[in-house]
Protein backbone atom coordinates (compact mmCIF):
# COMPACT_ATOMS: atom_id res chain seq x y z
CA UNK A 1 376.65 34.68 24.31
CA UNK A 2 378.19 35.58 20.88
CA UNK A 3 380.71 33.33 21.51
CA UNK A 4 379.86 29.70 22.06
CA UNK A 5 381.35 28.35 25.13
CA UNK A 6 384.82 26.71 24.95
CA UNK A 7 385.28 23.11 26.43
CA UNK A 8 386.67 24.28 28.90
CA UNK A 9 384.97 27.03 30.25
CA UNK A 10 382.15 24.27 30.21
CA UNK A 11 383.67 21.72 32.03
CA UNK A 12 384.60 24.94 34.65
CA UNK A 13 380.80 25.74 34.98
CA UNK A 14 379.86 22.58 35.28
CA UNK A 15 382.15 22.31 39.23
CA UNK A 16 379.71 24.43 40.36
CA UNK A 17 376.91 23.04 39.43
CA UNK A 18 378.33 20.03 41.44
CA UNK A 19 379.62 22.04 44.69
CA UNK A 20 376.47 23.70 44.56
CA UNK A 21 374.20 20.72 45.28
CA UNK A 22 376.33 20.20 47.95
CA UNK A 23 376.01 23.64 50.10
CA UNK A 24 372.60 23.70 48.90
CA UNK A 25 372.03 20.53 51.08
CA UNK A 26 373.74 22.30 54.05
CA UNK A 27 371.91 25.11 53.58
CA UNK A 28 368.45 23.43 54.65
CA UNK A 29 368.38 19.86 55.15
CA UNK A 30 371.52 18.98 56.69
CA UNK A 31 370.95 21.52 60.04
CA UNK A 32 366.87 19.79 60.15
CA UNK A 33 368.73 16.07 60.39
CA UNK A 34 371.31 17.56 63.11
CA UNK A 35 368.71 18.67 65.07
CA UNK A 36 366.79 15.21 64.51
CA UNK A 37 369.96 13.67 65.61
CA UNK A 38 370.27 16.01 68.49
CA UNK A 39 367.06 15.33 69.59
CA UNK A 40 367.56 11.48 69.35
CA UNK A 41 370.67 12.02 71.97
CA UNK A 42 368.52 14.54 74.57
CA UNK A 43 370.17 17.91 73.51
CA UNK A 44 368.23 21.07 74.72
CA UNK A 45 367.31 23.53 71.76
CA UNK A 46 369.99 25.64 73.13
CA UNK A 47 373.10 23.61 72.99
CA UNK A 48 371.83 21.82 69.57
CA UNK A 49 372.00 25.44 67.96
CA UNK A 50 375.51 26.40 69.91
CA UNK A 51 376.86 22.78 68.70
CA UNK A 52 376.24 24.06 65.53
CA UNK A 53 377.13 27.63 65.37
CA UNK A 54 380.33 26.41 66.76
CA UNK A 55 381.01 24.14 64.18
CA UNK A 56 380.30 26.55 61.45
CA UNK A 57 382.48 28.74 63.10
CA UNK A 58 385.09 26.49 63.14
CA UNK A 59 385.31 25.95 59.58
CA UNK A 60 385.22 29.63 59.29
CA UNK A 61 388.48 30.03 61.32
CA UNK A 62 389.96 27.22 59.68
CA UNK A 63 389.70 27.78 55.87
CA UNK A 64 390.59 31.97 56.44
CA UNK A 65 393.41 30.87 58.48
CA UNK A 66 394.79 28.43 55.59
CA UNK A 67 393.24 29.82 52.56
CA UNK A 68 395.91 32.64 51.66
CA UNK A 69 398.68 29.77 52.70
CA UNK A 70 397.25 26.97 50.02
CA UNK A 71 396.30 29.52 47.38
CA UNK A 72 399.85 30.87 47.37
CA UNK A 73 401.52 27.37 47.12
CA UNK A 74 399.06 26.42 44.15
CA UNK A 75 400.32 29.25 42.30
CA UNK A 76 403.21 27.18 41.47
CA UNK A 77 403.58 25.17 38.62
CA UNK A 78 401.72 22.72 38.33
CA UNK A 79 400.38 22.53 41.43
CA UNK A 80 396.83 23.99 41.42
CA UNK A 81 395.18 20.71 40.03
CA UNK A 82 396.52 18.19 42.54
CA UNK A 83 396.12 20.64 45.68
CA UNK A 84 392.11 21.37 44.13
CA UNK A 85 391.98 17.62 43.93
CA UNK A 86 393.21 16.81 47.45
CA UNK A 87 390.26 19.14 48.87
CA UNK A 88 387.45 18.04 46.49
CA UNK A 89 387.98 14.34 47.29
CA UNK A 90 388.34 15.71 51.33
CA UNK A 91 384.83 17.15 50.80
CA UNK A 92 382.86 14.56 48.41
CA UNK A 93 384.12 12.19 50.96
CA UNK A 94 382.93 13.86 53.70
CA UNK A 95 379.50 14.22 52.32
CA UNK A 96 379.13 10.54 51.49
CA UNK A 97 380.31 9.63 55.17
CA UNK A 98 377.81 11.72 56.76
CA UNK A 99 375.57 9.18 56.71
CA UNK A 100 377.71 6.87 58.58
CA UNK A 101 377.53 9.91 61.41
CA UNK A 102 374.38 8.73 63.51
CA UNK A 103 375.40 9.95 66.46
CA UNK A 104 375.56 14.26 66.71
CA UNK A 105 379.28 14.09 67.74
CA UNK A 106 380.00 11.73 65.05
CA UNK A 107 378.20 13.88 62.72
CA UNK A 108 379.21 17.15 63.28
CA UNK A 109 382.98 16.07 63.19
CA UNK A 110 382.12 14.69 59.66
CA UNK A 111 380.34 17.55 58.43
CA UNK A 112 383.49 19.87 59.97
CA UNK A 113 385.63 18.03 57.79
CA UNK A 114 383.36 18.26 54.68
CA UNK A 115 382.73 21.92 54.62
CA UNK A 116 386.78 22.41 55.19
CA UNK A 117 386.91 20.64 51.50
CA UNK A 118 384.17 22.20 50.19
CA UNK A 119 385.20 26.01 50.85
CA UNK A 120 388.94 24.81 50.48
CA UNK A 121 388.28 23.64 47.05
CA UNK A 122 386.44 26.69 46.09
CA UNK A 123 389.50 29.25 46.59
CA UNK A 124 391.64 26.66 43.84
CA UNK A 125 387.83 27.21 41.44
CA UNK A 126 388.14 30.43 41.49
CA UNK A 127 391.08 30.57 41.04
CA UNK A 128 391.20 28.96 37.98
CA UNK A 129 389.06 31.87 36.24
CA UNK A 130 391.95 33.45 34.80
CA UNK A 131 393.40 30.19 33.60
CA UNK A 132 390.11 28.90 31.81
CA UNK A 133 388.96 31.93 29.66
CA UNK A 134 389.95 35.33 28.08
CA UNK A 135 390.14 38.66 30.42
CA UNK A 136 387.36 39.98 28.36
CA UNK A 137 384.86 36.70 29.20
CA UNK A 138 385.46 36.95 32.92
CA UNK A 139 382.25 38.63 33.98
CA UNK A 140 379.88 36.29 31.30
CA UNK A 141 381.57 32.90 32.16
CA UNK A 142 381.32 34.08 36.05
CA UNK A 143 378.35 34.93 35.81
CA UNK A 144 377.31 31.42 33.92
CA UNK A 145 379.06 29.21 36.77
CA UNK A 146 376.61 30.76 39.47
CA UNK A 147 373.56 30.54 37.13
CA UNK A 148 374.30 27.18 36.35
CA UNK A 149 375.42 26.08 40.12
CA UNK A 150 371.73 28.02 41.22
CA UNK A 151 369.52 25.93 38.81
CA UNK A 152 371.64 22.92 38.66
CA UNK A 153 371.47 21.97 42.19
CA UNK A 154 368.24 21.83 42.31
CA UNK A 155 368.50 18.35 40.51
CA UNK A 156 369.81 16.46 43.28
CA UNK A 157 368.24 18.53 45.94
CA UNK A 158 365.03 17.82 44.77
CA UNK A 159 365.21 14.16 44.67
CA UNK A 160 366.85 14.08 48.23
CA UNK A 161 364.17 16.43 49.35
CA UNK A 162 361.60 13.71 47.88
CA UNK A 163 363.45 10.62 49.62
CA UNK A 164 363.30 12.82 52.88
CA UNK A 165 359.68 14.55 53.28
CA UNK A 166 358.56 10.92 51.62
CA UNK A 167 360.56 8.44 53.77
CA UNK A 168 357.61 7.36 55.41
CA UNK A 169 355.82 6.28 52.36
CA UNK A 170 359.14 4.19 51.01
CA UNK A 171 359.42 2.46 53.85
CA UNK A 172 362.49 4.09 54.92
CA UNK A 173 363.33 5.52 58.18
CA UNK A 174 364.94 9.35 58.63
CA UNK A 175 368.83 7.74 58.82
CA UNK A 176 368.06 5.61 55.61
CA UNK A 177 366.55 8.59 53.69
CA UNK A 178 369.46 10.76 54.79
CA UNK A 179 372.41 8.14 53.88
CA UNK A 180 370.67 7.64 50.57
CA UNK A 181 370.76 11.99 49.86
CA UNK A 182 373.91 12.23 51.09
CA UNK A 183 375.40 9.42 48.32
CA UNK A 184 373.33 11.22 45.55
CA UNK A 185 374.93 14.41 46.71
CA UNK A 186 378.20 13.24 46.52
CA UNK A 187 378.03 11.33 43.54
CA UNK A 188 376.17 14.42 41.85
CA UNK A 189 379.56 16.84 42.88
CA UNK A 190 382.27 14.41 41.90
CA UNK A 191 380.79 13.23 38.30
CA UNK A 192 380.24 16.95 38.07
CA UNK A 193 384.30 17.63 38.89
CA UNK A 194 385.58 15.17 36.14
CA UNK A 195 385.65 17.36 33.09
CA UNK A 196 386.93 20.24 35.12
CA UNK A 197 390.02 17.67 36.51
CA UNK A 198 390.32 16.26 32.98
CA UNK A 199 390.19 19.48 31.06
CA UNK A 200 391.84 21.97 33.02
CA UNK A 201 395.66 23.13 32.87
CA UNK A 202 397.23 25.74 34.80
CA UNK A 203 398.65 28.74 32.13
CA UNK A 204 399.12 31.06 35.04
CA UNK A 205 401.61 30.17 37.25
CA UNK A 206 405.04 31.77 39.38
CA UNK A 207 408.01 29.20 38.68
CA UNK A 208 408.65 26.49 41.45
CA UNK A 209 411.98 27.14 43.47
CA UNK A 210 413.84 24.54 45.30
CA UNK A 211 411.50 24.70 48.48
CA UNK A 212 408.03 25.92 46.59
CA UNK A 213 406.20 25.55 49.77
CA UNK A 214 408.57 28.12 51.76
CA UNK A 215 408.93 30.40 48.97
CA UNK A 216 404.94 30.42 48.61
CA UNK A 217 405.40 31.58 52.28
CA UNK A 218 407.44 34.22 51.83
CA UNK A 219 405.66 35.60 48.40
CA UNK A 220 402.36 35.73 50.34
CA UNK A 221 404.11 37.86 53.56
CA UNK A 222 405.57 40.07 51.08
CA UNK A 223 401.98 40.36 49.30
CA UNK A 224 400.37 41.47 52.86
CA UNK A 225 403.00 43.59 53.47
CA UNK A 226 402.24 45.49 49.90
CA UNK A 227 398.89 45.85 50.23
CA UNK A 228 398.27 48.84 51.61
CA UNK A 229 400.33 50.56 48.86
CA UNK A 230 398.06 48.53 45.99
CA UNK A 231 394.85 51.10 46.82
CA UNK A 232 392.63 49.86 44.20
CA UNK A 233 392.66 46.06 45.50
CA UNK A 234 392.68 47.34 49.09
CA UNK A 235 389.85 49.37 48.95
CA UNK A 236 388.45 46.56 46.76
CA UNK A 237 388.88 43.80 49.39
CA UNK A 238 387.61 46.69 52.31
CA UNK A 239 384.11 47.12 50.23
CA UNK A 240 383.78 43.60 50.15
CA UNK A 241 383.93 42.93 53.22
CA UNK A 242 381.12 45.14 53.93
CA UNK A 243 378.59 44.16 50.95
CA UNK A 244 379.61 40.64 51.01
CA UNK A 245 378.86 40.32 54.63
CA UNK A 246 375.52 42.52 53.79
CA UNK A 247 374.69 39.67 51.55
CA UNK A 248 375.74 36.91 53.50
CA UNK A 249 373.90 37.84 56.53
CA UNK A 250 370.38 38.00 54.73
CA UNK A 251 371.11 34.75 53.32
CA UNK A 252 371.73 33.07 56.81
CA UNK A 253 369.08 35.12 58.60
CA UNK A 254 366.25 34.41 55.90
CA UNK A 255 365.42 30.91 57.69
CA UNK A 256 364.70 32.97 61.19
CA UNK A 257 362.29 35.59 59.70
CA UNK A 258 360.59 33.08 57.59
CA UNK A 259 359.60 30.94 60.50
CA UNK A 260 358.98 34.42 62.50
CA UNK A 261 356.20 35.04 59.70
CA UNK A 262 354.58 31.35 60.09
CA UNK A 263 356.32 29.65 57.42
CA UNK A 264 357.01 25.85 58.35
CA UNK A 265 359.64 23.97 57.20
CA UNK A 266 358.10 23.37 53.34
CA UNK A 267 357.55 27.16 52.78
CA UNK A 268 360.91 27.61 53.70
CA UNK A 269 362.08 25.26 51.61
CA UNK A 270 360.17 26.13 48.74
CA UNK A 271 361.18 29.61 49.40
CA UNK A 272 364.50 29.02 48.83
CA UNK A 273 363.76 27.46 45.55
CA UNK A 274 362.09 30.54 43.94
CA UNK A 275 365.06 32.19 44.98
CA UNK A 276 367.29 29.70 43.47
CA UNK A 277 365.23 29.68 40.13
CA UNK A 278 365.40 33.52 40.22
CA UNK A 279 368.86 33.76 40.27
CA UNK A 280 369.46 31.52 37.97
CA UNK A 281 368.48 33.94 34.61
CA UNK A 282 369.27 36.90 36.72
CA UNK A 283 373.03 35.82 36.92
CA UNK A 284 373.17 35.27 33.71
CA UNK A 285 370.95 38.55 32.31
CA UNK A 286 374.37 40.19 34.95
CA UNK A 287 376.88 38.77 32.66
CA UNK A 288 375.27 39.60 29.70
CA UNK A 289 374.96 43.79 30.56
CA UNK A 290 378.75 43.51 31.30
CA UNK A 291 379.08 43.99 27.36
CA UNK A 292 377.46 47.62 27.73
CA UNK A 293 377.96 48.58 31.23
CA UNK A 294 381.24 48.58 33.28
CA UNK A 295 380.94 45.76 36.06
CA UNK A 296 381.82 48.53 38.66
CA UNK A 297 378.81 50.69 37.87
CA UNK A 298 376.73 46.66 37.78
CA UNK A 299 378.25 46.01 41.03
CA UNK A 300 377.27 49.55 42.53
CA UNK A 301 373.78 48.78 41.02
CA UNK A 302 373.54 45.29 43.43
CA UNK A 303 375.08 47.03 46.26
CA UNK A 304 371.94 49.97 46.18
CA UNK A 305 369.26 47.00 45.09
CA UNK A 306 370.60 45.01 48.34
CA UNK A 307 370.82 48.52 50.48
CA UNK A 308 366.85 48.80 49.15
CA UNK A 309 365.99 45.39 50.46
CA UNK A 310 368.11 46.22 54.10
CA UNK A 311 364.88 49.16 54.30
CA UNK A 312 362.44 47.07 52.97
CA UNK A 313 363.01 44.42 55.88
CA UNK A 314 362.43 47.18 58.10
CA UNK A 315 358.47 47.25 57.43
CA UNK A 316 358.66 43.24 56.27
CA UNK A 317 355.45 41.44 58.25
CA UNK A 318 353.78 39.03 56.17
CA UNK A 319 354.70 35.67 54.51
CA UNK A 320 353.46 37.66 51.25
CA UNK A 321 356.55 40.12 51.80
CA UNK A 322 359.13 37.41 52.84
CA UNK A 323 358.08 36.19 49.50
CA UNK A 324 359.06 39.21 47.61
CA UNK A 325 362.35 39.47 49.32
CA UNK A 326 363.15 36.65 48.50
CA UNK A 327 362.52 36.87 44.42
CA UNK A 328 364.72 40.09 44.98
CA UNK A 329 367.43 38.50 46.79
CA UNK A 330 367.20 35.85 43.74
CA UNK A 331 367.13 38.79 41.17
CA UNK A 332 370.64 40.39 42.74
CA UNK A 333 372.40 37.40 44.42
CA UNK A 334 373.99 36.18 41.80
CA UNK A 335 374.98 39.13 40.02
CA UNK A 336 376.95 40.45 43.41
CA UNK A 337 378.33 37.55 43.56
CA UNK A 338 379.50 36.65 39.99
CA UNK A 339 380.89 40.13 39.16
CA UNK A 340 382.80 40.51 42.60
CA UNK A 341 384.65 37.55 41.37
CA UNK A 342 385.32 38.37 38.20
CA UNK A 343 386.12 41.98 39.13
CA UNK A 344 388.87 40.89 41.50
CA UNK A 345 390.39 38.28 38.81
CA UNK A 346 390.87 42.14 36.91
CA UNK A 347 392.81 43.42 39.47
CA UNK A 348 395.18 40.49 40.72
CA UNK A 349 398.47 39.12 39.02
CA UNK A 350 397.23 36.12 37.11
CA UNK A 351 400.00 34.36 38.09
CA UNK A 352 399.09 34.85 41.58
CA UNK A 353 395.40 34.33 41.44
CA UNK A 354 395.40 31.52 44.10
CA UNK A 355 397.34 33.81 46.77
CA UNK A 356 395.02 37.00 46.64
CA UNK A 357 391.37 34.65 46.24
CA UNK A 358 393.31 33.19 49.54
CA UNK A 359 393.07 36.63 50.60
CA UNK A 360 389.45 36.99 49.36
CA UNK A 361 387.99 34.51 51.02
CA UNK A 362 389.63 35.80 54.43
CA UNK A 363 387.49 38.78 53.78
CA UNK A 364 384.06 36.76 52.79
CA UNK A 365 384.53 34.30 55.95
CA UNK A 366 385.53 37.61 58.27
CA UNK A 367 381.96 38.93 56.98
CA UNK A 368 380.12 36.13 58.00
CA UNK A 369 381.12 37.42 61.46
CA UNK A 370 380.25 41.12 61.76
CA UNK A 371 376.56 40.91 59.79
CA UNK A 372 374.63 38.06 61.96
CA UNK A 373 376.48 39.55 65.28
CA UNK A 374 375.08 43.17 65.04
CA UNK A 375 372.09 41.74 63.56
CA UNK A 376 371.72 39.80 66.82
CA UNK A 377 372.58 42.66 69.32
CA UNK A 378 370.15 45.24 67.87
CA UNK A 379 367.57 42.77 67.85
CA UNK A 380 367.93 42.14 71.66
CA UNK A 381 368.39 45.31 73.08
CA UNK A 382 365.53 46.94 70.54
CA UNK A 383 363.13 44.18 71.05
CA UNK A 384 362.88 44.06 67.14
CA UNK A 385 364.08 41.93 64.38
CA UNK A 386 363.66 44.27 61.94
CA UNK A 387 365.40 46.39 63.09
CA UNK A 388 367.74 44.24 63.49
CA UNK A 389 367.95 43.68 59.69
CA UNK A 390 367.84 47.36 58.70
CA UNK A 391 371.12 47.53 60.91
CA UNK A 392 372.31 46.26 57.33
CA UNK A 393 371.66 49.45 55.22
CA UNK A 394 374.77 51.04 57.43
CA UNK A 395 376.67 47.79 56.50
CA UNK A 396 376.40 48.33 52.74
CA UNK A 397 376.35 51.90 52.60
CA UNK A 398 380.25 51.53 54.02
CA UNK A 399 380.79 48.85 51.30
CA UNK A 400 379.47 51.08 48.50
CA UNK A 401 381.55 54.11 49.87
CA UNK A 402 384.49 52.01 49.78
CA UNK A 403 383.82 50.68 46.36
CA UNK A 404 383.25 54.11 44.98
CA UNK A 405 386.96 54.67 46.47
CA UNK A 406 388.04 51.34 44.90
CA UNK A 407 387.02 52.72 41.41
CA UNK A 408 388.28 56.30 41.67
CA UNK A 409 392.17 55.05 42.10
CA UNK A 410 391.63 53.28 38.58
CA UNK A 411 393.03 50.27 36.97
């Protein structure tokens, strides 16, 4: 960067490279040691993968349905810090407890809990964009939290991957191993949080009233009510909910396909690595070209790239493919990602940047929805996965018309 990175903007980065470890163990190992417990208790195949669909579904409902609420009450003064806090400490707890869950109930109630701190906490981070850096260094620093959260997880990961696959040769058996990744997990996300909880301090704010909880109320009804007369973030948050769920639903269906094509559970893992290691300069390389290129035109360039990848599924049959996809999704991922965030933090009141990434995330968790579902019906009634996948190209074509929309109204 010409510009060395502030203090601050470090300490920022450096929260998700913590939170990162921490959905990075959900993403593979945690659902493997559910199903071990599952398996331990006599639960089918079938209601071990409900159990958990439900759950994830759950914390879906729950963080949309109070996101927009506790993003528009941490717009107050002073108040973004200790409410970030609160949720952080819900989900660092959470992870460390999981290994106290040995039975499935016990542990999916845990894990329910965690992931409602974990995505909680996130709407407060990104919140805090505006409040940690210049307008003009949104896209770079962006950018440099999701590089940093890609490659930085990995840390952890790997050594609780090594405790895990290696259990056997510690002496250790699979509960051990996974109470012993869960503390490094947790320990990794909360030393990672301490600069950011030291360091930060809200500049952004809307002054507290008498009752700042009921006024927060009422600010964020009368937001809702005015935004279908602010076109540019409508459109915005309409094209994001197509593209994001685009994205989304190839990240959750990768695990399916790969074990489709043969791979067992250490190609998948290891799959998911290259992609993490590819997106870690790609996200970065993103927030660089936002000094020459408008991130509009840099998000329409992800949104085709992704579109391209939706065809290329369509023909996808060998392990040598599902390879290549995934170095592309690692190329793109972050750059989507990144510059959607910063993007928005253009087009929102500063001062009420925790009230419309409330919103946000309503429309990221919606998307989680709509991808994997028609995914799953085209599948089943065409007899074909991917064609289930290249249902997808329809999904972000609507997200880069609306976009194109989005950018026409201006700033």
């Amino acid at each position: 960067m010409k510009k060395k990175l502030t203090k601050l903007e470090k300490s920022w980065i450096l929260y998700d490279v913590g939170n990162s470890a921490f959905i990075l163990l959900v993403s593979t190992i945690v659902p493997i040691y559910f199903n071990y417990l599952s398996e331990q208790a006599g639960l089918t195949d079938v209601r071990y993968l409900a159990y958990w669909g439900y759950a994830a579904s759950l914390v879906t409902v729950v963080v949309a349905f109070i996101g927009p609420f506790i993003g528009a009450v941490a717009d107050n003064k002073n108040y973004r810090k200790p409410l970030f806090m609160t949720f952080l400490f819900l989900g660092v707890l959470g992870c460390l407890f999981l290994g106290c869950g040995t039975h499935w109930l016990t542990f999916l109630f845990i894990f329910i809990i965690a992931k409602i701190g974990y995505s909680s906490s996130l709407i407060f981070y990104d919140a805090m964009l505006v409040d940690i850096t210049k307008e003009e260094r949104l896209d770079e620093i962006s950018a440099q939290g999701f590089a940093w959260g890609y490659i930085g997880s990995c840390i952890p990961f790997l050594v609780s991957l090594g405790i895990v696959l290696g259990r056997e040769m510690l002496g250790l058996t699979m509960q051990r191993a996974m109470v012993i990744s869960f503390t490094i997990v947790s320990v990794w996300w909360l030393v990672m949080a301490f600069p950011l909880i030291k360091n930060y301090r809200q500049i952004h704010f809307v002054e507290r009233k008498s009752s700042a909880i009921a006024e927060s109320f009422g600010r964020l009804w009368e937001t809702l009510k005015g935004m279908k007369y602010d076109r540019k973030v409508f459109l915005f948050l309409l094209a994001y909910f197509f593209y994001i769920d685009g994205v989304y639903t190839i990240i959750d269906m990768a695990t399916a396909y790969g074990t489709a094509l043969g791979l067992d559970t250490t190609g998948l893992l290891l799959a998911l690595l290259l992609t993490q290691v590819v997106a870690f300069p790609s996200a970065i390389i993103f927030g660089k070209l936002t000094r020459r290129y408008a991130t509009g035109k840099l998000i329409l360039i992800c949104i085709l790239a992704y579109t391209g990848m939706a065809v290329f599924a369509l023909f996808m049959k060998s392990q040598p493919q599902f390879w290549t996809l995934g170095i592309f999704v690692g190329m793109f991922q972050g750059g989507i990602q990144a510059l959607s965030r910063s993007h928005f933090a253009k087009l929102i009141p500063a001062e009420k940047s925790g009230e419309y990434f409330g919103i946000l995330d309503i429309f990221g968790k919606g998307a989680s929805f709509l991808g994997t579902t028609l995914v799953g019906v085209v599948s089943q009634v065409t007899g074909s996965t991917n064609k289930g996948i290249g249902v997808l190209v329809l999904v972000f074509g609507l997200g880069m018309v609306f976009f194109v929309m989005s950018e026409r109204k201006g700033v």
